[in-house]
Protein backbone atom coordinates (compact mmCIF):
# COMPACT_ATOMS: atom_id res chain seq x y z
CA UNK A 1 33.90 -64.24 -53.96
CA UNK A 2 36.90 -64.66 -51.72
CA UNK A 3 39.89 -66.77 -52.83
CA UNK A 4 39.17 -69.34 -50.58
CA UNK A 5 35.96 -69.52 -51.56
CA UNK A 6 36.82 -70.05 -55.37
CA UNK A 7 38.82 -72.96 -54.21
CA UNK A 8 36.29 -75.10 -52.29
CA UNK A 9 34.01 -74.26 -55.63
CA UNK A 10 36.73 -75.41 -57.85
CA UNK A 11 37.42 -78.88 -55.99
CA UNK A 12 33.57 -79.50 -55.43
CA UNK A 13 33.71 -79.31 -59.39
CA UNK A 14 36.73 -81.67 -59.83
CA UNK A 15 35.11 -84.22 -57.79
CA UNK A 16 31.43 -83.78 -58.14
CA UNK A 17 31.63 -83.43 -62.03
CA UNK A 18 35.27 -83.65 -63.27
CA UNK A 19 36.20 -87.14 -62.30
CA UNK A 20 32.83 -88.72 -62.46
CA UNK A 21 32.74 -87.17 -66.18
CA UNK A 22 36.15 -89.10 -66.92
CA UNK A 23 34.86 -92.28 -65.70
CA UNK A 24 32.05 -92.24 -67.71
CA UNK A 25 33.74 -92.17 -70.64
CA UNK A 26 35.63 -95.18 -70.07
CA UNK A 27 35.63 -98.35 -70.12
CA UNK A 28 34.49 -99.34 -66.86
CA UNK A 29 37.55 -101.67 -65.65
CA UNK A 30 39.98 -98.48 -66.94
CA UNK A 31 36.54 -96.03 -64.82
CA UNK A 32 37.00 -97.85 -61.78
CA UNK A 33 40.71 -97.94 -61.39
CA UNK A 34 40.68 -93.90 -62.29
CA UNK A 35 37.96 -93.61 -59.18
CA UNK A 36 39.68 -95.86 -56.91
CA UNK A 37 43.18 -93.41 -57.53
CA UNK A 38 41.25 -90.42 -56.75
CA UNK A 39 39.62 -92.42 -53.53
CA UNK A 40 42.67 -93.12 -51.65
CA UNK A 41 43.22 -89.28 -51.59
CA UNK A 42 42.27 -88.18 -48.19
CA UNK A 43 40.89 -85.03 -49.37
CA UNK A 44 38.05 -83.49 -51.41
CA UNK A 45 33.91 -83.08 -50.29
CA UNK A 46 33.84 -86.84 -49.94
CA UNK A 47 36.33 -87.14 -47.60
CA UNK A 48 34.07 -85.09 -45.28
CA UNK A 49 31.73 -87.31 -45.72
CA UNK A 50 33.29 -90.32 -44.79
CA UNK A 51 35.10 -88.84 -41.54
CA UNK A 52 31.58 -87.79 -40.43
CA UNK A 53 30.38 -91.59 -41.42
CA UNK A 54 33.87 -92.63 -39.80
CA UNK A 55 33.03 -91.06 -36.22
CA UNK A 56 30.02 -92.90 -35.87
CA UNK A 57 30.31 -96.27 -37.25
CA UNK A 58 32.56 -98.09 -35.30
CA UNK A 59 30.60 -97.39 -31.84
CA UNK A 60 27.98 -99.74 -33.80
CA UNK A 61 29.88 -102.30 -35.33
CA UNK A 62 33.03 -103.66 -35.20
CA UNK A 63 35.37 -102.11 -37.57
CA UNK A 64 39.13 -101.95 -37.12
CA UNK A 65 40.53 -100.50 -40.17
CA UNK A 66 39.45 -96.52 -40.37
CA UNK A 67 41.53 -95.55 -43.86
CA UNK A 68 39.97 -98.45 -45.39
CA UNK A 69 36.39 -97.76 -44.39
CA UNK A 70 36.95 -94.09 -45.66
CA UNK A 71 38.62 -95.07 -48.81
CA UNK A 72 35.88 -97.35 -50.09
CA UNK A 73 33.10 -94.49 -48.60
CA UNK A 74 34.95 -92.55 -50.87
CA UNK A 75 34.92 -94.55 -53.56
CA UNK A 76 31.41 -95.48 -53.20
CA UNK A 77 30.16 -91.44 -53.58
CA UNK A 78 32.42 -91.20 -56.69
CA UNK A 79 30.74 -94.42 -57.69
CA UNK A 80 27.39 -93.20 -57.40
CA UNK A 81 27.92 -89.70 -58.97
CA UNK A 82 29.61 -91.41 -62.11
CA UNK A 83 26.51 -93.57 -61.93
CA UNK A 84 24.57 -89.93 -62.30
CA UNK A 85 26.44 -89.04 -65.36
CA UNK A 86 26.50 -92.29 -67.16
CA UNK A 87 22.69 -92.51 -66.91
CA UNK A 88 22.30 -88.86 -68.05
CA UNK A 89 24.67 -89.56 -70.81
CA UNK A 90 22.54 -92.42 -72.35
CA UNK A 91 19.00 -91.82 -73.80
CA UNK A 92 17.52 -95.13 -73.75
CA UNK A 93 15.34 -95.59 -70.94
CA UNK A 94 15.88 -99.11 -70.34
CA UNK A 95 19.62 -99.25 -70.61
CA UNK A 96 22.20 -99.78 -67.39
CA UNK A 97 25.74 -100.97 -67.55
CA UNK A 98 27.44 -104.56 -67.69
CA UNK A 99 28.67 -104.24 -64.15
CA UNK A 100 25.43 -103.84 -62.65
CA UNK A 101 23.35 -107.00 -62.67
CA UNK A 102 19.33 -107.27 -61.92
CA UNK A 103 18.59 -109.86 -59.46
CA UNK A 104 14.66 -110.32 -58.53
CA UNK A 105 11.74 -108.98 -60.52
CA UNK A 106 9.16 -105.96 -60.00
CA UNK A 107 5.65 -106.77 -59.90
CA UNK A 108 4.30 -106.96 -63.53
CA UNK A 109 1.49 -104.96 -63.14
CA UNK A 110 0.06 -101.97 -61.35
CA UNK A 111 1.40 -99.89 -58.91
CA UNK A 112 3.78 -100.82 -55.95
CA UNK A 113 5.91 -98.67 -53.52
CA UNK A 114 9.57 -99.27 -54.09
CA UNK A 115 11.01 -98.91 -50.77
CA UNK A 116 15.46 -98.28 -50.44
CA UNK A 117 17.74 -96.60 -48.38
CA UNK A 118 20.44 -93.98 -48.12
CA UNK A 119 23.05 -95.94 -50.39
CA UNK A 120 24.11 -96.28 -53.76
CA UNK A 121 21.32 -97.10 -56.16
CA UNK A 122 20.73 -94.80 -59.21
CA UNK A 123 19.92 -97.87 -61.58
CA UNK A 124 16.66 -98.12 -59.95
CA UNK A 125 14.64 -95.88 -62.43
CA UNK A 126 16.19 -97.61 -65.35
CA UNK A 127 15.61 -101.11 -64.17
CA UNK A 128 12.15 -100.01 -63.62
CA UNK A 129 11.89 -98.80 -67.11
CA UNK A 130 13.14 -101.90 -68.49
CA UNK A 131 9.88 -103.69 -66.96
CA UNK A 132 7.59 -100.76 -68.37
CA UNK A 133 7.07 -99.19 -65.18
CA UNK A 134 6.98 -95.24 -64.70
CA UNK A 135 8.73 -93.94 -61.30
CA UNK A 136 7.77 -90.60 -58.94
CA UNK A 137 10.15 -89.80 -56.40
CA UNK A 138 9.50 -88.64 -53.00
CA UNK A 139 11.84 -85.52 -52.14
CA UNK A 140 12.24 -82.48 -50.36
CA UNK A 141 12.83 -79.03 -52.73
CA UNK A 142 15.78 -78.35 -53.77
CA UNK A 143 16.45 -74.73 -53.33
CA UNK A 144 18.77 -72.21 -54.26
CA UNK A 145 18.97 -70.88 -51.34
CA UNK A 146 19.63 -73.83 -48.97
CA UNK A 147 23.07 -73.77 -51.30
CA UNK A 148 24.24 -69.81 -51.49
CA UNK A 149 27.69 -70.58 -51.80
CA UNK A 150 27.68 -73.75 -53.18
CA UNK A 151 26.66 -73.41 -56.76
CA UNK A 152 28.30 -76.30 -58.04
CA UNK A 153 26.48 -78.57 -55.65
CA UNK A 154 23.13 -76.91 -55.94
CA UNK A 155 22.97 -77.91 -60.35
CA UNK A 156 24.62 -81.12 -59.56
CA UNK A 157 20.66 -81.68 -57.43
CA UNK A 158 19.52 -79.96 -60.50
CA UNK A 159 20.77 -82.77 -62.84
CA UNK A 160 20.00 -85.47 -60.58
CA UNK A 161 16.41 -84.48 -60.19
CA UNK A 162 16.11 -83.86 -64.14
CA UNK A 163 17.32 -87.56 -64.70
CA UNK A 164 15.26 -88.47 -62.16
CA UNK A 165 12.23 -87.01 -64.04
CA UNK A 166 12.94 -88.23 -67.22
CA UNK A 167 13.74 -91.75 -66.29
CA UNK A 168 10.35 -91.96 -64.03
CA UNK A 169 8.55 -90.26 -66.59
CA UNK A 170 6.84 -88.94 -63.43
CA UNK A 171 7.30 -85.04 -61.64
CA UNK A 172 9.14 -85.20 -58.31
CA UNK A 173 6.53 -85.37 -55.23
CA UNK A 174 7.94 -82.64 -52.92
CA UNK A 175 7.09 -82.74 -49.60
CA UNK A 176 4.96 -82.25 -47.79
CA UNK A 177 1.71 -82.68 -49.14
CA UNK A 178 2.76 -85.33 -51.64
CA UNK A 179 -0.20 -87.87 -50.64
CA UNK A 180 -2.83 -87.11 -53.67
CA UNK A 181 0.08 -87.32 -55.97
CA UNK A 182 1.48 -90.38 -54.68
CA UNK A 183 -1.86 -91.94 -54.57
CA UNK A 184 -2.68 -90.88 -58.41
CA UNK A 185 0.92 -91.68 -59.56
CA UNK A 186 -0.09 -95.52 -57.88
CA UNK A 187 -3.84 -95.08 -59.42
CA UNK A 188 -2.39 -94.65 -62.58
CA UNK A 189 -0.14 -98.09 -62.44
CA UNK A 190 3.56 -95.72 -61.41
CA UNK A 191 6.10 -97.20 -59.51
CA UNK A 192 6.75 -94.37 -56.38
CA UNK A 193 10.41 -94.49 -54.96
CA UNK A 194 10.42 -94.17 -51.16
CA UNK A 195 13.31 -94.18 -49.19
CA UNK A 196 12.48 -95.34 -45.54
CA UNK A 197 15.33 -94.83 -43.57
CA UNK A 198 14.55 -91.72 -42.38
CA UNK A 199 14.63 -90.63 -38.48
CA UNK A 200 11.73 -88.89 -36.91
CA UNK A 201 12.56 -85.35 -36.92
CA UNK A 202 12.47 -85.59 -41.00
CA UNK A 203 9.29 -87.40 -41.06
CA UNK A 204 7.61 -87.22 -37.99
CA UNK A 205 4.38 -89.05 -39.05
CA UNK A 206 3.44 -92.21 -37.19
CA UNK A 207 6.78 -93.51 -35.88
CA UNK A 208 6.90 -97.28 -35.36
CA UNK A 209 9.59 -98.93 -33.67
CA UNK A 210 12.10 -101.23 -35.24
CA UNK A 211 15.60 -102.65 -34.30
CA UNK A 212 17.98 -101.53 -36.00
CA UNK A 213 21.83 -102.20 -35.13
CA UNK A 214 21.37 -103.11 -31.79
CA UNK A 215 19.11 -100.03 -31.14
CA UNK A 216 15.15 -99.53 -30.67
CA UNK A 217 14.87 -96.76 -33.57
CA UNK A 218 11.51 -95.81 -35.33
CA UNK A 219 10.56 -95.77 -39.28
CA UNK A 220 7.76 -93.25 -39.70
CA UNK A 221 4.50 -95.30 -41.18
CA UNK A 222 4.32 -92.28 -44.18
CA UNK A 223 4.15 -94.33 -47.59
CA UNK A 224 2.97 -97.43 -46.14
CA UNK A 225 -0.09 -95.79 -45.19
CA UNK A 226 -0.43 -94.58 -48.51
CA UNK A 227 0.07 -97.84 -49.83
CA UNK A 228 -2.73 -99.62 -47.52
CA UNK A 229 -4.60 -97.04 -48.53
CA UNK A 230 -3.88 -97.33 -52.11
CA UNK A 231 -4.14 -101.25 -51.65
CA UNK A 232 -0.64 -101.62 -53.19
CA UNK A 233 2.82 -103.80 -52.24
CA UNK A 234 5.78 -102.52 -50.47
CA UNK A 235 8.64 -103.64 -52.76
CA UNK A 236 12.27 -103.51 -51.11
CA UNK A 237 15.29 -102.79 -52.98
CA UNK A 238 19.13 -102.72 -52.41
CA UNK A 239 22.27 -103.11 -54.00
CA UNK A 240 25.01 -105.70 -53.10
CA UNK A 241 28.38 -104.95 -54.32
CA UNK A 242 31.75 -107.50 -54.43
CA UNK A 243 34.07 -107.37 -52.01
CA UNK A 244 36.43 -104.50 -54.22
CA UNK A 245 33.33 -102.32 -55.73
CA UNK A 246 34.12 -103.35 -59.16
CA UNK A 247 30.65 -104.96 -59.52
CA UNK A 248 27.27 -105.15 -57.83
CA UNK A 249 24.21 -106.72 -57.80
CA UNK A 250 21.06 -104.26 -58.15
CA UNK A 251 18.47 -107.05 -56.17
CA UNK A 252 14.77 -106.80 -55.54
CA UNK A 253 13.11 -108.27 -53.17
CA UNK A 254 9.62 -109.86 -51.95
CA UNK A 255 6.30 -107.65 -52.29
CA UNK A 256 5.54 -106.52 -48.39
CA UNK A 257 1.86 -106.42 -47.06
CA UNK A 258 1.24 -102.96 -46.35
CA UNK A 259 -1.57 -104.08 -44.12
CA UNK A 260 0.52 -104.39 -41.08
CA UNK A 261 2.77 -101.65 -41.01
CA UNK A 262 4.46 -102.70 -37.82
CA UNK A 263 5.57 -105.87 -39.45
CA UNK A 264 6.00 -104.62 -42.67
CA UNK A 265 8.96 -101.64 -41.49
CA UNK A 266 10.40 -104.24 -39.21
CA UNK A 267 11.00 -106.62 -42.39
CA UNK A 268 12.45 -103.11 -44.29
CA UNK A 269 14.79 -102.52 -40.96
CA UNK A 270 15.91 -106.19 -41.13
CA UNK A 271 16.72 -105.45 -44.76
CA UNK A 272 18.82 -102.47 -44.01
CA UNK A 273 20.42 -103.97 -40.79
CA UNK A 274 21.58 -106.95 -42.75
CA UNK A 275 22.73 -104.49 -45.64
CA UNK A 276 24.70 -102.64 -42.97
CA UNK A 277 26.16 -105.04 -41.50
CA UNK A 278 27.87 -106.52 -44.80
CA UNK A 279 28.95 -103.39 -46.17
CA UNK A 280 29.06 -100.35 -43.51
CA UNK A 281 30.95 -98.07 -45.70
CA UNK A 282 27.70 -98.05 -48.47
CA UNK A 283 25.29 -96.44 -45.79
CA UNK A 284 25.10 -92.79 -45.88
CA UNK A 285 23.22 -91.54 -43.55
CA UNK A 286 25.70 -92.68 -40.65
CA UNK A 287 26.05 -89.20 -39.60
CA UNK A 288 22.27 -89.31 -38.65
CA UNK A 289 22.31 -92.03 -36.23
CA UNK A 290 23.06 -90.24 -33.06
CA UNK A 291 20.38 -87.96 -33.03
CA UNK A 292 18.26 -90.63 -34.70
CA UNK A 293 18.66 -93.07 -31.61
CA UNK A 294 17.99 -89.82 -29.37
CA UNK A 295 15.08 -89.33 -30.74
CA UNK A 296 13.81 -92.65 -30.69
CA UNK A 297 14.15 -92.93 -26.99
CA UNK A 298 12.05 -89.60 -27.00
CA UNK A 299 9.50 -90.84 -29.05
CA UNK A 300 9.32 -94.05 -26.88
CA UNK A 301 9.13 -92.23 -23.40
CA UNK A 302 6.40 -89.48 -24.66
CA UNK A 303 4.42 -93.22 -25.67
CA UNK A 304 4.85 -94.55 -22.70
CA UNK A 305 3.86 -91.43 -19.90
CA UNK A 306 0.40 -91.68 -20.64
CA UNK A 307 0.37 -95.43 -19.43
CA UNK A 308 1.80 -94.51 -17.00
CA UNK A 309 -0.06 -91.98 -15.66
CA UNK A 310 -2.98 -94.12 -16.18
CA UNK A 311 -1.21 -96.74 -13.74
């Protein structure tokens, strides 16, 4: 291994392990000012991140103030991968932190589809354990291989999908081919985390349109035709967090009818567009949005050509 290559390996492990590991073990008002130090640094894996979030966002919304967007971006993936180690640091199911407050209530019994999005929200399997409900997460494999180079990011996944299992109580669903699972795991009164934000060319199932940001984009049906099937709720989830990131709110909202999938992934897009629109710098998967909008309008024009060839 080159010396180059020691070095990007060495600061993936100061900020992907190192730092969160110090602000777990503090108190979290001493945690927060130690991450928010480390997040004004324009530099480190998370800094890539936000420039790629940076050089979409503001064609979508109107945001002035670029070092502030990527400074709280920042903040917010050192925020979740703390978040990581504090769970994996505490053995009590049920437990989650004094800064993060539940707002809402899971259904009390049998199983339910908890629908999120590509934002900070690790506290989900533990506030689901602290209403006795098991979790099984949806997820592609993570590989060795998809990270030769990157060892330090490849057992990071490792850890996260451990704590994962643990928490849910549940073995990851890897796609594809997850429906039996999903569909015992919901037989059996589990909880199954689904994120829905995902564009067409990772889920190409079923795409139904929604608006999005200003844009005609597509959510593909996937779990919500598992969960008609299944005769289950869609539950949405998201986090809210105060204006400086000290604190956030970890809120649950009303059971969806999965009977109407149309109407049910327009309510989850209104969700995320309102989410988005609050806080830009806590979505993720800005980087996606490009191709996801291209593909949208592809998916809408090979819908429409046999209509009109029928004309």
């Amino acid at each position: 291994m080159s010396l180059k290559s020691l070095r990007k390996e060495f600061v993936e492990l100061w900020y992907f392990i190192c730092i969160p590991a110090v602000a777990a073990l503090l108190p979290w008002k001493l945690a927060w000012r130690w991450l928010r130090w480390w997040a004004l640094r324009e530099s480190g894996p998370f800094d890539e991140s936000a420039r790629a979030a940076w050089a979409v966002a503001p064609q979508h919304l109107p945001i002035e103030d670029g070092a502030r967007f990527r400074a709280r971006m920042r903040l917010l993936w050192l925020i979740d991968y703390t978040d990581l180690l504090l769970s994996a640091m505490r053995r009590r199911r049920s437990w989650y932190p004094w800064h993060v407050q539940r707002v809402g209530e899971w259904p009390r019994q049998g199983g339910f589809i908890a629908a999120g999005f590509h934002a900070p929200a690790y506290w989900l399997f533990r506030m689901l354990a602290e209403s006795n409900h098991d979790c099984m997460t949806i997820s592609v494999r993570w590989e060795r291989k998809d990270f030769i180079g990157h060892p330090v990011r490849y057992w990071h996944g490792r850890l996260r999908y451990w704590d994962m299992r643990r928490l849910g109580r549940q073995p990851i669903a890897y796609r594809p081919g997850v429906k039996d699972k999903i569909k015992r795991a919901l037989a059996d009164g589990a909880a199954v985390l689904s994120l829905v934000d995902v564009p067409p060319r990772m889920a190409p199932n079923a795409p139904y349109p929604v608006r999005l940001l200003d844009h005609d984009l597509s959510f593909t049906e996937g779990v919500v035709a598992i969960a008609r099937e299944a005769n289950v709720p869609i539950v949405p989830f998201w986090v809210e967090f105060d204006e400086d990131l000290r604190t956030r709110k970890f809120c649950i909202g009303e059971p969806l009818d999965a009977s109407d999938p149309a109407a049910t992934l327009s309510a989850l897009a209104q969700i995320l567009d309102r989410q988005v629109r609050r806080m830009p710098e806590s979505w993720f998967f800005w980087p996606e949005l490009p191709r996801w909008i291209a593909d949208a309008t592809a998916v809408r024009s090979a819908a429409a050509t046999p209509h009109e060839s029928q004309a």
